[in-house]
N, C-alpha and C. Protein backbone atom coordinates (compact mmCIF):
# COMPACT_ATOMS: atom_id res chain seq x y z
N UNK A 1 83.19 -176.43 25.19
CA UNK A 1 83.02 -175.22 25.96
C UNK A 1 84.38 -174.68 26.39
N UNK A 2 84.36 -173.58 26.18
CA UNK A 2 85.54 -172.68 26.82
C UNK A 2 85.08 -172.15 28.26
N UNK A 3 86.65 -171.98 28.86
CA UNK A 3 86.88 -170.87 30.27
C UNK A 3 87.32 -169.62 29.84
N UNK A 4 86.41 -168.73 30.59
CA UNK A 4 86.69 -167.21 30.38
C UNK A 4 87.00 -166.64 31.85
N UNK A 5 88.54 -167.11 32.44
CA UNK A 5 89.01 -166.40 33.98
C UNK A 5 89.18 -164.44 33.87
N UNK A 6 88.60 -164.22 34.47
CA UNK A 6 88.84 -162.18 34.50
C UNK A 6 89.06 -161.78 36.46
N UNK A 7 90.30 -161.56 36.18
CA UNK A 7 90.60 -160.48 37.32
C UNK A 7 89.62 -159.38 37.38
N UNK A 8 89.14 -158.78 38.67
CA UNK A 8 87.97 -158.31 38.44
C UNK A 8 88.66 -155.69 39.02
N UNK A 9 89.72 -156.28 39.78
CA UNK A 9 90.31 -154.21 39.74
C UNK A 9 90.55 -154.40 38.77
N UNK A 10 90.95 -153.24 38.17
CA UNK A 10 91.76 -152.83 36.99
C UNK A 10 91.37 -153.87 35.96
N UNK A 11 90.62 -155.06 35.84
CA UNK A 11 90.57 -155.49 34.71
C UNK A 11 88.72 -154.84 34.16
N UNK A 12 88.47 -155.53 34.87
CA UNK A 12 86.93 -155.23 34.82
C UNK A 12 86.33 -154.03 35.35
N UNK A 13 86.82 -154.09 36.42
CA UNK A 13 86.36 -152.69 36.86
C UNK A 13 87.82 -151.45 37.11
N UNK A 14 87.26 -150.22 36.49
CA UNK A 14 88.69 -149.73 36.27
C UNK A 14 89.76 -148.82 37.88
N UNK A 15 88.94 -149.40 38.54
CA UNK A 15 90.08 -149.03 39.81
C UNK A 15 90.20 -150.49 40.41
N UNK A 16 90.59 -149.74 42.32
CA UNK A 16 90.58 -150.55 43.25
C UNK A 16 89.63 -150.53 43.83
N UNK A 17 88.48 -151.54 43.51
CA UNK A 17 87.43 -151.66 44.17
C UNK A 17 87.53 -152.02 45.71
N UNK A 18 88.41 -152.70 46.26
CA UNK A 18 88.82 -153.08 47.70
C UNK A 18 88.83 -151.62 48.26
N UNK A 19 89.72 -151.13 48.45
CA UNK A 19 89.86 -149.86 48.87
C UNK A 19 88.26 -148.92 48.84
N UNK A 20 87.97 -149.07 48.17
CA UNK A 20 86.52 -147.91 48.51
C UNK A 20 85.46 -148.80 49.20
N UNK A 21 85.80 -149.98 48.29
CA UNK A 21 84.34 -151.26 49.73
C UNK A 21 84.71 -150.75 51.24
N UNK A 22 86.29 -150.53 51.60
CA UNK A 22 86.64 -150.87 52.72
C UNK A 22 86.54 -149.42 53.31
N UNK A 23 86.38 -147.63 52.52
CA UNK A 23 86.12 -147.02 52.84
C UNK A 23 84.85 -146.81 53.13
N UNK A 24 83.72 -147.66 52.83
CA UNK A 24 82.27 -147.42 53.09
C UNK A 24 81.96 -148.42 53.89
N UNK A 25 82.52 -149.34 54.60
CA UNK A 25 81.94 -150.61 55.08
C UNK A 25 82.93 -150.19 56.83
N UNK A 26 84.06 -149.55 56.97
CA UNK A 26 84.71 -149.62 57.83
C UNK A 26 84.02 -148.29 59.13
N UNK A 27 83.79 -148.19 60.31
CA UNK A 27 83.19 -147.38 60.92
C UNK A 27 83.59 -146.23 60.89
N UNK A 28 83.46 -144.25 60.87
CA UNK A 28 84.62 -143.46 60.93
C UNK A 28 85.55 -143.47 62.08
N UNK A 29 85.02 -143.67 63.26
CA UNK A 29 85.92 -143.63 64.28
C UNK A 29 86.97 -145.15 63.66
N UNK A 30 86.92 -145.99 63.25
CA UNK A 30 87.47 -147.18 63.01
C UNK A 30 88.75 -146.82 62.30
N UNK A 31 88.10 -146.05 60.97
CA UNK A 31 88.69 -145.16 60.22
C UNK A 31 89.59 -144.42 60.82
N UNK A 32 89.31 -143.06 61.30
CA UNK A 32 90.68 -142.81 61.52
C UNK A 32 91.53 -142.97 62.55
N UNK A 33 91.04 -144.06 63.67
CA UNK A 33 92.23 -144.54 64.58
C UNK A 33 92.81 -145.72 63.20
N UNK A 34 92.10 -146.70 62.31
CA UNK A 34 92.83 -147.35 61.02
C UNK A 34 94.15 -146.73 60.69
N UNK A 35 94.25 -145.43 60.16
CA UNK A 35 94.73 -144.58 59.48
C UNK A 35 95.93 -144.42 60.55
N UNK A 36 96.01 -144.45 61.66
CA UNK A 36 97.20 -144.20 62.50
C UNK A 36 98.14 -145.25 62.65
N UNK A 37 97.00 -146.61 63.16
CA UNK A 37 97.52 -147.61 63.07
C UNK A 37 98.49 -148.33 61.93
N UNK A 38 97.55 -148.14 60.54
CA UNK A 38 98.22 -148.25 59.41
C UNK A 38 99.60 -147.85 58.79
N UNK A 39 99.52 -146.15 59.52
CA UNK A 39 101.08 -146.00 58.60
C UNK A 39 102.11 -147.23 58.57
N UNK A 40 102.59 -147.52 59.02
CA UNK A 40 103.91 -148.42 58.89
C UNK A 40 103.60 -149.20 57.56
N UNK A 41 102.04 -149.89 57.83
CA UNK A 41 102.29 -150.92 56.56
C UNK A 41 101.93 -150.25 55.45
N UNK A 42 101.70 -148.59 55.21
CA UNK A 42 101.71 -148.11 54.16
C UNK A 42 102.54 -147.79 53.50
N UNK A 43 103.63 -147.52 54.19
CA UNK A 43 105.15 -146.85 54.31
C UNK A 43 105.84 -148.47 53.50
N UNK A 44 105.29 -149.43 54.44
CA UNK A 44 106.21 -150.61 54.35
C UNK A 44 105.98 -151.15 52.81
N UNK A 45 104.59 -150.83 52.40
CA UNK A 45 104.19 -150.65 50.44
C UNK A 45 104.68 -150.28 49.99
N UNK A 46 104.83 -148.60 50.14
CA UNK A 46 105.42 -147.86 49.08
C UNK A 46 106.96 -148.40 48.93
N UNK A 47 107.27 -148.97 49.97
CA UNK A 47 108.77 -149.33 49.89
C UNK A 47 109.22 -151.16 49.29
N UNK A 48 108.36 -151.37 49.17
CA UNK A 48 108.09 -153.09 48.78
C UNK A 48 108.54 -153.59 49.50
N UNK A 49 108.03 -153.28 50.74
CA UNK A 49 108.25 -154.28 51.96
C UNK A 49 107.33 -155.13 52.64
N UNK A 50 106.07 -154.73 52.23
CA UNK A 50 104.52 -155.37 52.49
C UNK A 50 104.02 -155.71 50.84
N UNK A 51 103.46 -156.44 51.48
CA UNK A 51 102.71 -156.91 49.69
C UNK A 51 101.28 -156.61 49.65
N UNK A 52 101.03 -156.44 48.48
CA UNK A 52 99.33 -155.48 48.72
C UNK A 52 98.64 -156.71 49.36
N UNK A 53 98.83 -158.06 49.03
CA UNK A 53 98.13 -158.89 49.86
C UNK A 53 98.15 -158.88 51.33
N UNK A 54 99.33 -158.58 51.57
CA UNK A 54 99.05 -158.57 53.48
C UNK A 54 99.23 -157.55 53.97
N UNK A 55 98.78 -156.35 53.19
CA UNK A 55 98.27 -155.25 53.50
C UNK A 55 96.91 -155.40 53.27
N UNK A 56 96.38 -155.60 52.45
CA UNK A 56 94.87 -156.06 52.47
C UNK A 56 94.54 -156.93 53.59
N UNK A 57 95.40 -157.62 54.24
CA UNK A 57 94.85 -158.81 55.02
C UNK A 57 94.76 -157.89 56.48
N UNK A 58 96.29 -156.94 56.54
CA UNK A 58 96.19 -156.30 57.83
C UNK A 58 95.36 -155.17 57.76
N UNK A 59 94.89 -154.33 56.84
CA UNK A 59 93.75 -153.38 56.97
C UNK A 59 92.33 -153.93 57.16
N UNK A 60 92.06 -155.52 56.62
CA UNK A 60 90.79 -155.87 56.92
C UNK A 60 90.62 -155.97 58.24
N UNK A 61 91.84 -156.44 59.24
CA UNK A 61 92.04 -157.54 60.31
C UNK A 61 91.34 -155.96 61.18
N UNK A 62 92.47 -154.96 61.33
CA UNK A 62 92.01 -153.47 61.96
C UNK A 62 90.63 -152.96 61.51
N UNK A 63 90.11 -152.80 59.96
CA UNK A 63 89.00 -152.02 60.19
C UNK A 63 87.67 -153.22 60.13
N UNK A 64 87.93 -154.73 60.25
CA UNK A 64 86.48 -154.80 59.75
C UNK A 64 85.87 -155.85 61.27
N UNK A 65 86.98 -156.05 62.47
CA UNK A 65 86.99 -157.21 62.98
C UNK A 65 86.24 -156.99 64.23
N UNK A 66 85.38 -158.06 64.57
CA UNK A 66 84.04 -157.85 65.61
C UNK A 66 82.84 -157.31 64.81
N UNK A 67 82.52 -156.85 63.52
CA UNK A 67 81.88 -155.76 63.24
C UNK A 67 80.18 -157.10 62.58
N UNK A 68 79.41 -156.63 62.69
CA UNK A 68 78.04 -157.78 62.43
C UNK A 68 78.43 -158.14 61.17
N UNK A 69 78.62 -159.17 60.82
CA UNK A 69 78.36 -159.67 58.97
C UNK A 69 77.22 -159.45 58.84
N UNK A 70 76.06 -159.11 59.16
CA UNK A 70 75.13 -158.58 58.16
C UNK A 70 75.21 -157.22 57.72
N UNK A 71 75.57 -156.36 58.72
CA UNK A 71 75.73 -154.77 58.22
C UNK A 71 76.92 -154.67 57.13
N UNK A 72 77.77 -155.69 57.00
CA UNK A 72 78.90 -155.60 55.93
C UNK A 72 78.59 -156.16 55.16
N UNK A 73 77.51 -157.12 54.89
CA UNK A 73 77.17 -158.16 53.58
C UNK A 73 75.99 -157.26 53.24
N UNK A 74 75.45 -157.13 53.96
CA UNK A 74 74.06 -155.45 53.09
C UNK A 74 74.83 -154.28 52.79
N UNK A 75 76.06 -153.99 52.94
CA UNK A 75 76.38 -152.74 52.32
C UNK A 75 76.81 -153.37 51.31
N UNK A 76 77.62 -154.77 50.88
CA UNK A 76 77.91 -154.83 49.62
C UNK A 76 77.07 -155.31 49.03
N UNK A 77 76.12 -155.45 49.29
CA UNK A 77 74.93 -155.49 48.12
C UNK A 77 74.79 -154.34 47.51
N UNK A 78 74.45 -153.86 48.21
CA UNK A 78 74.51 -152.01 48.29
C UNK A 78 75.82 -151.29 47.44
N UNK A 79 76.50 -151.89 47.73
CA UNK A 79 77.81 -151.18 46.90
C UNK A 79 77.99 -151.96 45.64
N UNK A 80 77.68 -153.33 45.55
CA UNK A 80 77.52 -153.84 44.45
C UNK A 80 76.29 -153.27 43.14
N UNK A 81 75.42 -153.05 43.82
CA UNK A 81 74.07 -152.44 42.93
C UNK A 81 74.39 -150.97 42.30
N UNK A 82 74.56 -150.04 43.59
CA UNK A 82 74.94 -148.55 43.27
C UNK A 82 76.36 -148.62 42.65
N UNK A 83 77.58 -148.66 43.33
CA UNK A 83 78.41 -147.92 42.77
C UNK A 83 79.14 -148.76 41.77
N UNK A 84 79.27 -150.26 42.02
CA UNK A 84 80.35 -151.35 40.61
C UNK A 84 79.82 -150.48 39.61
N UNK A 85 78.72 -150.41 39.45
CA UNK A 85 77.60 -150.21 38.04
C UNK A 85 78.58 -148.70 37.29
N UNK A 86 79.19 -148.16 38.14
CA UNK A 86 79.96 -147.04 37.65
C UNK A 86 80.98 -147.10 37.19
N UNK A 87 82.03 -148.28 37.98
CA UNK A 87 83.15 -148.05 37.78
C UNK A 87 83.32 -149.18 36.58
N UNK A 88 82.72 -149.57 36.13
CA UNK A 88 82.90 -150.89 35.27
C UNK A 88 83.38 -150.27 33.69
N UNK A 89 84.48 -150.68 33.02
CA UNK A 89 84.91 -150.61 31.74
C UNK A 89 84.51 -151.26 31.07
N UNK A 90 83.88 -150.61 29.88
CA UNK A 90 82.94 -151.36 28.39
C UNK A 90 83.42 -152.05 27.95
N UNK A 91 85.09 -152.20 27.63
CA UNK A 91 85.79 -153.36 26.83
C UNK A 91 85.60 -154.58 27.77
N UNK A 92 85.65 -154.53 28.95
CA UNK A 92 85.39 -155.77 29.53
C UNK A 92 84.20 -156.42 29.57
N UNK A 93 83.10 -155.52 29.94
CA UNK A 93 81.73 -156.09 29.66
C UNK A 93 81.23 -156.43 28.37
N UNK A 94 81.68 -155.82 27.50
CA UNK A 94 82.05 -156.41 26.06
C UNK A 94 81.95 -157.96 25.82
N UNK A 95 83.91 -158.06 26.34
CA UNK A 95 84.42 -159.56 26.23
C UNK A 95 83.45 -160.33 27.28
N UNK A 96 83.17 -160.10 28.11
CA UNK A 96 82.15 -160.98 28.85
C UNK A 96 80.97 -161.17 28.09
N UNK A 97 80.62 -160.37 27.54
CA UNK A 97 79.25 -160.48 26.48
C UNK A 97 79.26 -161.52 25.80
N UNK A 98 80.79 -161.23 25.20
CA UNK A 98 81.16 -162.33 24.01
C UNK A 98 81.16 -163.52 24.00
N UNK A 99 82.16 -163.92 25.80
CA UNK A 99 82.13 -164.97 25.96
C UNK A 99 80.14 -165.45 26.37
N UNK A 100 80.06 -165.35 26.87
CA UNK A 100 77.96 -165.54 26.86
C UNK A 100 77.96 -165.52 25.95
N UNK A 101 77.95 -165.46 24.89
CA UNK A 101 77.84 -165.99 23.57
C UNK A 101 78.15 -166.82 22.84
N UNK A 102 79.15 -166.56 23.51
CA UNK A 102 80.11 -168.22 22.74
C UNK A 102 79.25 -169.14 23.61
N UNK A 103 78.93 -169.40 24.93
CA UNK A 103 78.28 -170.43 25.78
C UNK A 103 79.74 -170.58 26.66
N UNK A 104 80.60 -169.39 26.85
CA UNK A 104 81.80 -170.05 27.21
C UNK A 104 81.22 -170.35 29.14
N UNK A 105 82.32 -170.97 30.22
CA UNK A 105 81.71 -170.64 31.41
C UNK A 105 82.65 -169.43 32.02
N UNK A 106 81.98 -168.47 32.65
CA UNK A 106 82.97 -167.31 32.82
C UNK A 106 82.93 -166.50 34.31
N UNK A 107 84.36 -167.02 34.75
CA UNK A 107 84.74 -166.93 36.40
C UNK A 107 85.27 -165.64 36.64
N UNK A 108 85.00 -164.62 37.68
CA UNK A 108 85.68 -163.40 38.01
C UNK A 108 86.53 -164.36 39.25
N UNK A 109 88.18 -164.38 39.11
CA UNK A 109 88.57 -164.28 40.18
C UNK A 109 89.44 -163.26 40.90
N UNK A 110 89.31 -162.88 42.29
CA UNK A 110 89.80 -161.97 42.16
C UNK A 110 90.30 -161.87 43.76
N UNK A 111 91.12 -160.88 44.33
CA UNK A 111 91.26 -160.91 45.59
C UNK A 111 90.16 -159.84 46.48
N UNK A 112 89.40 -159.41 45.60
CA UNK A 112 88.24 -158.33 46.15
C UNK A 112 87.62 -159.51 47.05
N UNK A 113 86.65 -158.86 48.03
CA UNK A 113 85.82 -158.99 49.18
C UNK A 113 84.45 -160.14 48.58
N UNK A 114 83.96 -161.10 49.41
CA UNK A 114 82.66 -161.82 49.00
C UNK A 114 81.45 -161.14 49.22
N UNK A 115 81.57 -159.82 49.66
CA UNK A 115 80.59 -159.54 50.57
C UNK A 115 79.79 -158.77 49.63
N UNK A 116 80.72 -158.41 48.58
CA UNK A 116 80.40 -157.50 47.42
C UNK A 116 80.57 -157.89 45.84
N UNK A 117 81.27 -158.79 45.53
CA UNK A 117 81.70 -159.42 44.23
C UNK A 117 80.73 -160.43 44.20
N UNK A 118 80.46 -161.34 44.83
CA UNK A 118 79.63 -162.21 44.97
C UNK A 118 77.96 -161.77 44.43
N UNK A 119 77.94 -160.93 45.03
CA UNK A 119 76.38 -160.33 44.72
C UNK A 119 76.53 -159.82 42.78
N UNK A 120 77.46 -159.20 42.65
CA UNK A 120 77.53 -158.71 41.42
C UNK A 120 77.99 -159.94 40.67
N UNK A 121 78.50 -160.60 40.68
CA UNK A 121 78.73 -161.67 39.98
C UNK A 121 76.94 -162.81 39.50
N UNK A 122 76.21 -162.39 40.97
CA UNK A 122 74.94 -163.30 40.69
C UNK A 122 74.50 -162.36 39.58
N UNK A 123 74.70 -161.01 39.32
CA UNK A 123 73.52 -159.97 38.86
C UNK A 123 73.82 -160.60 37.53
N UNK A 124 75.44 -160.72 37.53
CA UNK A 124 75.91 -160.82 36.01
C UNK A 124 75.85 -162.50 34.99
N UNK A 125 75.19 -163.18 36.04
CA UNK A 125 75.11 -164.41 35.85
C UNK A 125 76.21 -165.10 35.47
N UNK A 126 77.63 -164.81 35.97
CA UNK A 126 79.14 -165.44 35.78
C UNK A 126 79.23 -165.92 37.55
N UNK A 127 80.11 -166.74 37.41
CA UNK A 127 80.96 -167.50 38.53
C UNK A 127 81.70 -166.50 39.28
N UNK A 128 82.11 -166.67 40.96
CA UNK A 128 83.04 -166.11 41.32
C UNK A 128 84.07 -166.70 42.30
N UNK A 129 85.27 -166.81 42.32
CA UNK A 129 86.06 -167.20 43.03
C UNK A 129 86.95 -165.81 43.49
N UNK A 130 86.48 -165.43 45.18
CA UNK A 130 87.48 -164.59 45.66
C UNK A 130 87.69 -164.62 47.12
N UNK A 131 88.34 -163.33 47.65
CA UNK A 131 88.12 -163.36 49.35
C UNK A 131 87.15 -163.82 49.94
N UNK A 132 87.05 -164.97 50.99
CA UNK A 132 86.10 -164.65 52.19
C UNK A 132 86.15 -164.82 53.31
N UNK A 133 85.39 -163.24 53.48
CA UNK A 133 85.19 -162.70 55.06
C UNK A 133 85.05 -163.82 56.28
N UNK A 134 85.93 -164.17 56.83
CA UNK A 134 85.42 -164.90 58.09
C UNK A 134 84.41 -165.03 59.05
N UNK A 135 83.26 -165.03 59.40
CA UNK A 135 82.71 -164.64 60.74
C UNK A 135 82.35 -165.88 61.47
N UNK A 136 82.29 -165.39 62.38
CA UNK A 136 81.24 -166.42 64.04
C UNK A 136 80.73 -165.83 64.82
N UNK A 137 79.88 -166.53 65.16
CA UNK A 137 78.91 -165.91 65.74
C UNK A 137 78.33 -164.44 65.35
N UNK A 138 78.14 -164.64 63.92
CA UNK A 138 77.53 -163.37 63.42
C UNK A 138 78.35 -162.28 63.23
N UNK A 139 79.16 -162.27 63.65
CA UNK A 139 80.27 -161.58 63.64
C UNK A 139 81.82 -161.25 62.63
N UNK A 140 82.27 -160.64 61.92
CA UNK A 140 83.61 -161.01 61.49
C UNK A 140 84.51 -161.23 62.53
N UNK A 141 85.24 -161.47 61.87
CA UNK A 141 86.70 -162.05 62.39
C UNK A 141 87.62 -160.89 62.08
N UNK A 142 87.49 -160.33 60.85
CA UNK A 142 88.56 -159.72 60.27
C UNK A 142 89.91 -160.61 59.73
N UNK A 143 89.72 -161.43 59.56
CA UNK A 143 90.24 -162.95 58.66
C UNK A 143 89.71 -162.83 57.68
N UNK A 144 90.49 -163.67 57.06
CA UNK A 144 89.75 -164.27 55.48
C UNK A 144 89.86 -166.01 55.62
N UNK A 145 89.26 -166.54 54.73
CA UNK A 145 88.88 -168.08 55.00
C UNK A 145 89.72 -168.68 53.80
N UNK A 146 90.71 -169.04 54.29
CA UNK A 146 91.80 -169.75 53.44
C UNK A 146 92.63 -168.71 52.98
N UNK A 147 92.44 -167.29 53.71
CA UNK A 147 93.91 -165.95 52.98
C UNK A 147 92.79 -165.05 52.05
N UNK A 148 93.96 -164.69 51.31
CA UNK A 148 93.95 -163.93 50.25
C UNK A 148 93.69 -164.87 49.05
N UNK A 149 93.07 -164.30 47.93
CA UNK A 149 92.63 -165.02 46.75
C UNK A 149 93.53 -164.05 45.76
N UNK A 150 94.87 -164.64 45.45
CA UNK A 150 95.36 -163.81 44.60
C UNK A 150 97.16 -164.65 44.48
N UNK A 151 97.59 -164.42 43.12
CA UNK A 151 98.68 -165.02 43.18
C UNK A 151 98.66 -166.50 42.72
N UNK A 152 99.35 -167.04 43.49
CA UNK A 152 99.06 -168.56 43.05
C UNK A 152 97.77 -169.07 43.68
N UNK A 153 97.08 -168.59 44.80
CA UNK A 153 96.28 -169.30 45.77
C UNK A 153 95.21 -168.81 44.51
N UNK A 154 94.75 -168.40 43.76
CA UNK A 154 93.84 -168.22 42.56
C UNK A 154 93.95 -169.24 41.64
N UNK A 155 94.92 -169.78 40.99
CA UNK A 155 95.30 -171.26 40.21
C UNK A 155 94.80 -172.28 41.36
N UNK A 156 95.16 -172.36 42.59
CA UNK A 156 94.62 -173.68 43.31
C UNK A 156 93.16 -172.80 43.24
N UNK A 157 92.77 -172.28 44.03
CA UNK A 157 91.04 -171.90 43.65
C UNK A 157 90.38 -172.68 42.59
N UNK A 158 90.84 -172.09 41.75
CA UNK A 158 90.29 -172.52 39.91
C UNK A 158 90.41 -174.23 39.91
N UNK A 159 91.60 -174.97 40.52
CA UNK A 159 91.60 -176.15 40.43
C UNK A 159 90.49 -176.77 40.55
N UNK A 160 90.45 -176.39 42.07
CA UNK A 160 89.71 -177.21 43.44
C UNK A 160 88.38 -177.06 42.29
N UNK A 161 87.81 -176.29 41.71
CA UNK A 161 86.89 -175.62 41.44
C UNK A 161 86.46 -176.66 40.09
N UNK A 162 87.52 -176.50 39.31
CA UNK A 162 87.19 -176.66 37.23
C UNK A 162 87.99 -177.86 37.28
N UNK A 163 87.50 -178.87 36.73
CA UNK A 163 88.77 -179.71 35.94
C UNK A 163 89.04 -179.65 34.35
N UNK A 164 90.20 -178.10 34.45
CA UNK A 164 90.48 -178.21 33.31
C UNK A 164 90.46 -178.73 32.44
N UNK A 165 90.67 -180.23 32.42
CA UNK A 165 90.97 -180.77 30.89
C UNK A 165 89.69 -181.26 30.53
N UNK A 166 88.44 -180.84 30.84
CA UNK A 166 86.89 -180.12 30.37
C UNK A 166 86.76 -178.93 29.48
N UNK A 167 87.75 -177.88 29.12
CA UNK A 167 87.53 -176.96 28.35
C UNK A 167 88.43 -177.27 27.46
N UNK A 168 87.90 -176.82 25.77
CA UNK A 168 88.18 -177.20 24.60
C UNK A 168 89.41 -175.86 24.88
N UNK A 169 89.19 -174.43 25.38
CA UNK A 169 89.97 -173.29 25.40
C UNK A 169 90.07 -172.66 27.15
N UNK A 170 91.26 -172.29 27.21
CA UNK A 170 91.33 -171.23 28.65
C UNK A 170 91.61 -169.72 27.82
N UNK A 171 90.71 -168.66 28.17
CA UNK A 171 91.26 -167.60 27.95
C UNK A 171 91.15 -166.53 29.78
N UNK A 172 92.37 -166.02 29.64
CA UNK A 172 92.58 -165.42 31.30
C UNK A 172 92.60 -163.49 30.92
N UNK A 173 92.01 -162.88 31.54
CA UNK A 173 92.23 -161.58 31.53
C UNK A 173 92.82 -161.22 33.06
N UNK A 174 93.70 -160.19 32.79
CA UNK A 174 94.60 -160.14 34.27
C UNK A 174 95.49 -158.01 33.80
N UNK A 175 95.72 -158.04 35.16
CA UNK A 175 96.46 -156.36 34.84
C UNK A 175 96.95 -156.22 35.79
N UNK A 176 97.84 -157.37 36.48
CA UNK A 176 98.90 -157.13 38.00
C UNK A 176 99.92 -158.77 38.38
N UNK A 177 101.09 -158.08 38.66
CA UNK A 177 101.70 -159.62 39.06
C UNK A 177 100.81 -160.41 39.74
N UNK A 178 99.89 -160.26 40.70
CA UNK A 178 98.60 -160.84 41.06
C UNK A 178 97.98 -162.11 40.49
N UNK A 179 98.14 -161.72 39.01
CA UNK A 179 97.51 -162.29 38.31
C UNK A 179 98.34 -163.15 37.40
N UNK A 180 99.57 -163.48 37.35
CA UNK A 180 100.50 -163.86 36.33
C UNK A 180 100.41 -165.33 36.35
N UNK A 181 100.10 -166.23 37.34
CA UNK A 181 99.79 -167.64 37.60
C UNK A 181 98.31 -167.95 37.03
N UNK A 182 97.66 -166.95 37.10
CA UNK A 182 96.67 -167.46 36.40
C UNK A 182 96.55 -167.26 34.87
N UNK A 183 96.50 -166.24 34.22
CA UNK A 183 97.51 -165.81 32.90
C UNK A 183 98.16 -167.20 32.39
N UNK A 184 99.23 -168.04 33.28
CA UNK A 184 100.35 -168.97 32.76
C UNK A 184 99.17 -169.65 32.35
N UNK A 185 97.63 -170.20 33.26
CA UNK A 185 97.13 -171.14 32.97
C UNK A 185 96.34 -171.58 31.14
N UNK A 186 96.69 -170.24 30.87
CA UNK A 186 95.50 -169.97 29.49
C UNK A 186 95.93 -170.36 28.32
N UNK A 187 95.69 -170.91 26.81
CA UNK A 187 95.77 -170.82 25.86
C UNK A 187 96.02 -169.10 25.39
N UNK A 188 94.86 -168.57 25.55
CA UNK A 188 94.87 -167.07 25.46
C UNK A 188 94.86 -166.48 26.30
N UNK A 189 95.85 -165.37 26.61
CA UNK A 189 95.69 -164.60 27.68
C UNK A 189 96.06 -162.92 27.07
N UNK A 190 95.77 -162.29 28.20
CA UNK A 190 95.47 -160.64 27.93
C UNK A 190 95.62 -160.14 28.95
N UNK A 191 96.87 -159.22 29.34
CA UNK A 191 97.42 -158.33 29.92
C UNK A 191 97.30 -157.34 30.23
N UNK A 192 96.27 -156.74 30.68
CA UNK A 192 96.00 -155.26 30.84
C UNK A 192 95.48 -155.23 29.80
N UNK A 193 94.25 -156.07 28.63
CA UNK A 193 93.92 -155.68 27.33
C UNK A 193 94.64 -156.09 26.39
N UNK A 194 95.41 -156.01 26.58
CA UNK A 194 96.73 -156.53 25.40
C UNK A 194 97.16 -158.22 25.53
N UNK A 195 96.66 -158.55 24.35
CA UNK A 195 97.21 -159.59 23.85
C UNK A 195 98.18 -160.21 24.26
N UNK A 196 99.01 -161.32 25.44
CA UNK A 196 99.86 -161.60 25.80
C UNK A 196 100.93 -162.86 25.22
């Protein structure tokens, strides 16, 4: 049996799925006091001074924290059902086809949200290793539970997870430095589509 690892923005699905979960899940008033709060670490992006990871970590912390985990885990059901179903690219659902065919086992990891990947991942009958939402007492945190899932903390994921030297093949799909540690892990890997 083979591993089939897929980054799940830009690989699978052709945007930033984070960003619009977090525009439909975040309150408006949340929103645009967010938006005030935010400049600096937007500023501090465009300038490569923040890393999209802890900009992701500090926009969750501001728009999602105190807020019920159930009203945020039913919208990504909700956003998983209605809108993924749109943004998803054929060449990828393709190679996922393929691999289901082969019998390969096939993991989305990714730094997107559990609240929403998770659900789509059951629809699609593949594995998922990504963010998750913190809560207590019913509640988020606006944390994530062990960080961000992206970078190297995606290779330990996959560890903890697979014992590699169980697959006859690794093939990795990836389309961001994000993803380059996991990429190293593969026999075959693919770069934005392209053959690496």
């Amino acid at each position: 049996m083979n591993l089939a690892l897929f980054d799940f923005d830009n690989t699978i699905a052709s945007c930033d799925t984070w960003t619009r979960f977090m525009r439909l899940a975040v309150r408006p008033s949340r929103l645009v006091a967010g938006r005030a709060l935010l400049i600096p670490v937007v500023i501090g992006y465009r300038l490569s001074l923040v890393s999209a990871s802890n900009g992701r970590q500090i926009a969750t912390r501001v728009g999602l924290q105190g807020e019920k985990a159930a009203r945020v885990r039913k919208l990504g059901i909700e956003y998983a059902t209605t809108v993924l179903p749109t943004l998803l690219q054929p060449p990828a659902l393709e190679r996922i086809d393929w691999h289901k065919g082969q019998g390969d086992c096939i993991v989305v990891v990714s730094a997107s949200l559990d609240a929403y990947l998770n659900p789509w991942c059951k629809t699609m009958r593949v594995d998922a290793i990504c963010t998750q939402l913190e809560e207590k007492g019913g509640r988020l945190t606006g944390r994530y539970v062990r960080g961000d899932c992206t970078g190297a903390e995606k290779v330990k994921r996959i560890r903890e997870r697979y014992d590699l030297t169980r697959f006859a093949r690794i093939y990795a799909y990836g389309d961001s430095d994000e993803d380059r540690e996991m990429l190293d892990l593969a026999h075959e890997k693919y770069y934005r589509w392209k053959k690496a």
